[in-house]
PDB file of N, CA and C in Angstrom:
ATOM      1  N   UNK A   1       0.858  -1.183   0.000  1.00  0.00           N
ATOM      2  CA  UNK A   1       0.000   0.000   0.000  1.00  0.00           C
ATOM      3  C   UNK A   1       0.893   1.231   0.000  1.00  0.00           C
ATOM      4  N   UNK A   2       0.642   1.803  -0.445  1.00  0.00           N
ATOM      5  CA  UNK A   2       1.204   3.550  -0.683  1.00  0.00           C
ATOM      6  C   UNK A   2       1.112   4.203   0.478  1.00  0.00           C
ATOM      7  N   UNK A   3       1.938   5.244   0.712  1.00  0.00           N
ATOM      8  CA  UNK A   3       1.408   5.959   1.696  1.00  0.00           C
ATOM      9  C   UNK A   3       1.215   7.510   1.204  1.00  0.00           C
ATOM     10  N   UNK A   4       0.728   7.900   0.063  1.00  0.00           N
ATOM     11  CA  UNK A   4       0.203   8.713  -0.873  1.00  0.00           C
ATOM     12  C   UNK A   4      -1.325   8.724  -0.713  1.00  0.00           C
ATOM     13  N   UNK A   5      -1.328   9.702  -0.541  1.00  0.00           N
ATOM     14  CA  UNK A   5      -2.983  10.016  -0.612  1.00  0.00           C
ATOM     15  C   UNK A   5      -3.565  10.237  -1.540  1.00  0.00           C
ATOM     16  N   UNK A   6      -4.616   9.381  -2.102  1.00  0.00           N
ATOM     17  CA  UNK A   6      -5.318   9.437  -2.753  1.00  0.00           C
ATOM     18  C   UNK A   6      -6.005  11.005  -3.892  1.00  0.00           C
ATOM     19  N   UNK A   7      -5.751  10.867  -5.219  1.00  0.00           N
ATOM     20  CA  UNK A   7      -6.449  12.061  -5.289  1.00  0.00           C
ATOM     21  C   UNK A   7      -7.657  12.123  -5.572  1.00  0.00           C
ATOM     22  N   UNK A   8      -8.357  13.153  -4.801  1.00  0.00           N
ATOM     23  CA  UNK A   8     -10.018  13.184  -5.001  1.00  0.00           C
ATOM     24  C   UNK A   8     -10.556  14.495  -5.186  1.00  0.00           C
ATOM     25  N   UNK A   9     -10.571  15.170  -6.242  1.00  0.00           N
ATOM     26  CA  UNK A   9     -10.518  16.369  -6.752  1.00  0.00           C
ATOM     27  C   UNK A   9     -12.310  16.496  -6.570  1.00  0.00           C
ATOM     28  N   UNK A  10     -13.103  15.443  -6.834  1.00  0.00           N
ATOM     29  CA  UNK A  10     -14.679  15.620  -6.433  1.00  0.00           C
ATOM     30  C   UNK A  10     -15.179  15.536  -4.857  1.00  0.00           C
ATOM     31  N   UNK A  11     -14.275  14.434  -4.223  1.00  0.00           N
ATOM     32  CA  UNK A  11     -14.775  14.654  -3.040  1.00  0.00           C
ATOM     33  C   UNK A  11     -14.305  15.400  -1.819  1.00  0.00           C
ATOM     34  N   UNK A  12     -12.749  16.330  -2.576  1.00  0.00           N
ATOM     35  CA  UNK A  12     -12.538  17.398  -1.962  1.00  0.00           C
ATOM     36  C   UNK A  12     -13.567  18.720  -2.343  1.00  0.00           C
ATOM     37  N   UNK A  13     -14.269  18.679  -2.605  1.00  0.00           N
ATOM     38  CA  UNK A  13     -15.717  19.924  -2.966  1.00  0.00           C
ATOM     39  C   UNK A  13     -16.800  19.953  -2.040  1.00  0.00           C
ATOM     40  N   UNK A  14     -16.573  18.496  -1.544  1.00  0.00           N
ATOM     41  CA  UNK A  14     -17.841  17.926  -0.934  1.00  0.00           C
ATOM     42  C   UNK A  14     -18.133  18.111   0.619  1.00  0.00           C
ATOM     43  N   UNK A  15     -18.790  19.366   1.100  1.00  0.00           N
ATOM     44  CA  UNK A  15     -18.475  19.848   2.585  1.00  0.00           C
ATOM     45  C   UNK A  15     -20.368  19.303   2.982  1.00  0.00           C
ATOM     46  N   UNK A  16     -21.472  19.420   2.347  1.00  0.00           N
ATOM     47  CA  UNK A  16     -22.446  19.291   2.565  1.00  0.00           C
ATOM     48  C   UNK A  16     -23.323  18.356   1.545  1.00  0.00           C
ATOM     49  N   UNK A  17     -24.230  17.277   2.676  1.00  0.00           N
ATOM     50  CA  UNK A  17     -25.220  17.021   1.497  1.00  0.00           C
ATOM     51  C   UNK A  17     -25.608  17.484   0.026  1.00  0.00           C
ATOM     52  N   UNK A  18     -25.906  18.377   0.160  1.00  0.00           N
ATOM     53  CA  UNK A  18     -26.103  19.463  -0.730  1.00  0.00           C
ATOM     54  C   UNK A  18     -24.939  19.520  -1.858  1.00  0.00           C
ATOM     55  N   UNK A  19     -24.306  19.265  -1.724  1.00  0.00           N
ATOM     56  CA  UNK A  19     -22.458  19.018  -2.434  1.00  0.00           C
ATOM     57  C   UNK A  19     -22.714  18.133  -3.764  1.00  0.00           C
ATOM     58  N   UNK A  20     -23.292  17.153  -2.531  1.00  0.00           N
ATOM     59  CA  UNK A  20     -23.596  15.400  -3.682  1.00  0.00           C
ATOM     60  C   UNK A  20     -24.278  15.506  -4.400  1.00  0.00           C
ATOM     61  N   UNK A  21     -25.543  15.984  -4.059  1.00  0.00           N
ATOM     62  CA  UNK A  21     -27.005  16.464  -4.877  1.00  0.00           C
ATOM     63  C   UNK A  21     -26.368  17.405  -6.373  1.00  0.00           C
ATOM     64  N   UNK A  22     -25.367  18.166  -6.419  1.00  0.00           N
ATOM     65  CA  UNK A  22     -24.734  19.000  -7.267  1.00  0.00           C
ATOM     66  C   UNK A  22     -24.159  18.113  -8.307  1.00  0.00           C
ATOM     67  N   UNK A  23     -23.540  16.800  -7.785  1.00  0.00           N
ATOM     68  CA  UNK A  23     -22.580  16.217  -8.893  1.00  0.00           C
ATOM     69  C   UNK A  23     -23.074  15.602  -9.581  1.00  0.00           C
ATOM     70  N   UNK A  24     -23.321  15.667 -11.329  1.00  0.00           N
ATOM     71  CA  UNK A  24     -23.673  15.365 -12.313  1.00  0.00           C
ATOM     72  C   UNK A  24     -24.040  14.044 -12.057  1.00  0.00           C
ATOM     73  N   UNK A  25     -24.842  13.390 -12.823  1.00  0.00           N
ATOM     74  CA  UNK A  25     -24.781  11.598 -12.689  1.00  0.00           C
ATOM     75  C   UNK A  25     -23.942  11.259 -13.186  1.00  0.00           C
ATOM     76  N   UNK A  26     -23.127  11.922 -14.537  1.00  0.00           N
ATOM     77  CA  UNK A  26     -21.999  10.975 -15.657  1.00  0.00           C
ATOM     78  C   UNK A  26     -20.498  11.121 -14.194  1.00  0.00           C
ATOM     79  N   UNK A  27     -20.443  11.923 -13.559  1.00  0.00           N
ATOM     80  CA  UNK A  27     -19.334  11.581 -12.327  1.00  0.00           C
ATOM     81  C   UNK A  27     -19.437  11.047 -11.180  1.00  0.00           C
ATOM     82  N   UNK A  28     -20.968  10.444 -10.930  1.00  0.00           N
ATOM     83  CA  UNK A  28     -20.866   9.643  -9.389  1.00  0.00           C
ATOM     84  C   UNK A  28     -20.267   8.654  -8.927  1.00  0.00           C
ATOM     85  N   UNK A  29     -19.518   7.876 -10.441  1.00  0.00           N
ATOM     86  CA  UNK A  29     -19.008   6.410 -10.185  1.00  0.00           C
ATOM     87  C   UNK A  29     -17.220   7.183  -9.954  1.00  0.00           C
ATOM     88  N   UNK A  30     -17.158   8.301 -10.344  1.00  0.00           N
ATOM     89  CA  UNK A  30     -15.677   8.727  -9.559  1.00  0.00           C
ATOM     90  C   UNK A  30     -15.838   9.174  -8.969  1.00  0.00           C
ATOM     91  N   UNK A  31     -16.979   9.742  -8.016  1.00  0.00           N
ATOM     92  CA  UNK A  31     -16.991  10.287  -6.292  1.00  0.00           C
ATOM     93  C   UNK A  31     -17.044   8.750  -5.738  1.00  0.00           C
ATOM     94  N   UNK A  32     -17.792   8.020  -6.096  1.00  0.00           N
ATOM     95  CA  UNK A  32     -17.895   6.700  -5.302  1.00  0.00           C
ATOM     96  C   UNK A  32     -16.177   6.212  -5.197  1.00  0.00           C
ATOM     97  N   UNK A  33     -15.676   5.979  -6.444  1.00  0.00           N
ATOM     98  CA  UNK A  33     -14.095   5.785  -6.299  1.00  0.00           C
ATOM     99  C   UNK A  33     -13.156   6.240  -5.581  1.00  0.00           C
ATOM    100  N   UNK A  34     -13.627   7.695  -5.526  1.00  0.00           N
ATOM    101  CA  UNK A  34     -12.909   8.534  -4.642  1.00  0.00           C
ATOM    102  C   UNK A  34     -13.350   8.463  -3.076  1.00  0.00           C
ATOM    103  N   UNK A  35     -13.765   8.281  -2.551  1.00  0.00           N
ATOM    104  CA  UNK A  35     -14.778   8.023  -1.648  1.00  0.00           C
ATOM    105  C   UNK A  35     -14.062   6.778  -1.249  1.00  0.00           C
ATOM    106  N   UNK A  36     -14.068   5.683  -1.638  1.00  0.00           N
ATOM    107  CA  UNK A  36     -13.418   4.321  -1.842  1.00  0.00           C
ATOM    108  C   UNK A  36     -11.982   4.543  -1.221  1.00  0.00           C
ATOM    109  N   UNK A  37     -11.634   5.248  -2.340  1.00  0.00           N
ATOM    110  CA  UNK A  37      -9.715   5.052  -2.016  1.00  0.00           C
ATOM    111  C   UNK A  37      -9.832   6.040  -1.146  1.00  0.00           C
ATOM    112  N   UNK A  38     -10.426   6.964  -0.603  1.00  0.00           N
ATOM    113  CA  UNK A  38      -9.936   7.463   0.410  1.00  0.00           C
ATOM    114  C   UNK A  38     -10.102   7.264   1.635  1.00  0.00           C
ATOM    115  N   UNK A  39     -10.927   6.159   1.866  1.00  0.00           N
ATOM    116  CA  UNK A  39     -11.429   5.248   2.587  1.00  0.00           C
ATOM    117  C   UNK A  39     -10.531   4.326   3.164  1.00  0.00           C
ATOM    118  N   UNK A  40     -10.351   3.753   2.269  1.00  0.00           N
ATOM    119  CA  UNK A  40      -9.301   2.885   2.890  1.00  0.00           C
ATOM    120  C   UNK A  40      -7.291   3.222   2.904  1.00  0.00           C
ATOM    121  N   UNK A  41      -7.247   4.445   2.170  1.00  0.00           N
ATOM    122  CA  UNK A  41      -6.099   5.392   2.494  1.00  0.00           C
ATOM    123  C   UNK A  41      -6.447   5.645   4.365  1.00  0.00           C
ATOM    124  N   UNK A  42      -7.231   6.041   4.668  1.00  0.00           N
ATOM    125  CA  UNK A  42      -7.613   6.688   6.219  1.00  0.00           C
ATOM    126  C   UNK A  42      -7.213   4.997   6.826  1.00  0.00           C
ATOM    127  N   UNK A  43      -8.398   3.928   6.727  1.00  0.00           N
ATOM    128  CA  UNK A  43      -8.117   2.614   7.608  1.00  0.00           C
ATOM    129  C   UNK A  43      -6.699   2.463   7.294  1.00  0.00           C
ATOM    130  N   UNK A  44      -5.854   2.238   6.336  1.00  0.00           N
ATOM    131  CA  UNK A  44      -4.471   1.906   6.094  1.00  0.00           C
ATOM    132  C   UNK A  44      -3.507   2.842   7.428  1.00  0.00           C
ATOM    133  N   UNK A  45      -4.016   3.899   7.548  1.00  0.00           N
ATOM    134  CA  UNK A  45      -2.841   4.833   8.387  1.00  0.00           C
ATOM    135  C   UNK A  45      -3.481   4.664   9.610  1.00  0.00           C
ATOM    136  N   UNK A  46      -4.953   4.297   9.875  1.00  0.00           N
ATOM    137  CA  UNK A  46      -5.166   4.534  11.443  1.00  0.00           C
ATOM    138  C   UNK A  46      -4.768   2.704  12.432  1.00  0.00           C
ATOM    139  N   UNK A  47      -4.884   1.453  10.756  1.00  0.00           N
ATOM    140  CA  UNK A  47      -5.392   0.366  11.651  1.00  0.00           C
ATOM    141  C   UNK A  47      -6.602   0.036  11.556  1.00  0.00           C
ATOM    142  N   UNK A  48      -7.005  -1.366  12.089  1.00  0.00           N
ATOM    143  CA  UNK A  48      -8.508  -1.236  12.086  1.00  0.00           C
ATOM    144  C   UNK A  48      -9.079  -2.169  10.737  1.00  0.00           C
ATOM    145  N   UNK A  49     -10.055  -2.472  10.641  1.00  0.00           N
ATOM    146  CA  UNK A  49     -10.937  -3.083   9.920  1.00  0.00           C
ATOM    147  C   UNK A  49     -12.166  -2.281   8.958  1.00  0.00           C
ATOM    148  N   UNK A  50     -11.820  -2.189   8.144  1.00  0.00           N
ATOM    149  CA  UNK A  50     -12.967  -0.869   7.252  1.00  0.00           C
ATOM    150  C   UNK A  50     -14.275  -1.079   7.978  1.00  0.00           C
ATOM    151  N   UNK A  51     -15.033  -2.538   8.020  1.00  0.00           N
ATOM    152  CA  UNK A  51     -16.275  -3.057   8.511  1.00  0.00           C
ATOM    153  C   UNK A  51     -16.070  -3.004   9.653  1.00  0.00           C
ATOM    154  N   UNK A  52     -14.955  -2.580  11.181  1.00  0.00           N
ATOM    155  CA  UNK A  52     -15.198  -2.711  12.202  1.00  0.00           C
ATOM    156  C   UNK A  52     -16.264  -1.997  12.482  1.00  0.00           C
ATOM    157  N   UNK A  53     -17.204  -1.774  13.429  1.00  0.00           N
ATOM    158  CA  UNK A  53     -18.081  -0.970  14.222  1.00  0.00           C
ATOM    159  C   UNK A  53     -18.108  -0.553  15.986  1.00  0.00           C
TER     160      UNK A  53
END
């Protein structure tokens, strides 16, 4: 695993609900991606289990 952070140029925009509602449909499958890898960029550096609760 990298220890590079992910780039997420859509879901750095994204401060409110309201954010998501904005992003086109032809780009939701790269907020979801982005969203994704930055996801598990965060579990990679803290530890932990993505599914823990």
């Amino acid at each position: 695993m990298t220890d590079n952070k992910p780039n997420t140029p859509l879901l750095d925009e994204i401060n409110l609900p309201v954010d998501v509602r904005k992003v086109p449909d032809c780009q939701l499958q790269q907020l979801a991606d982005e969203v994704r890898a930055d996801m598990i960029y965060s579990v990679s550096k803290t530890g932990g289990h993505l599914g823990a609760g």
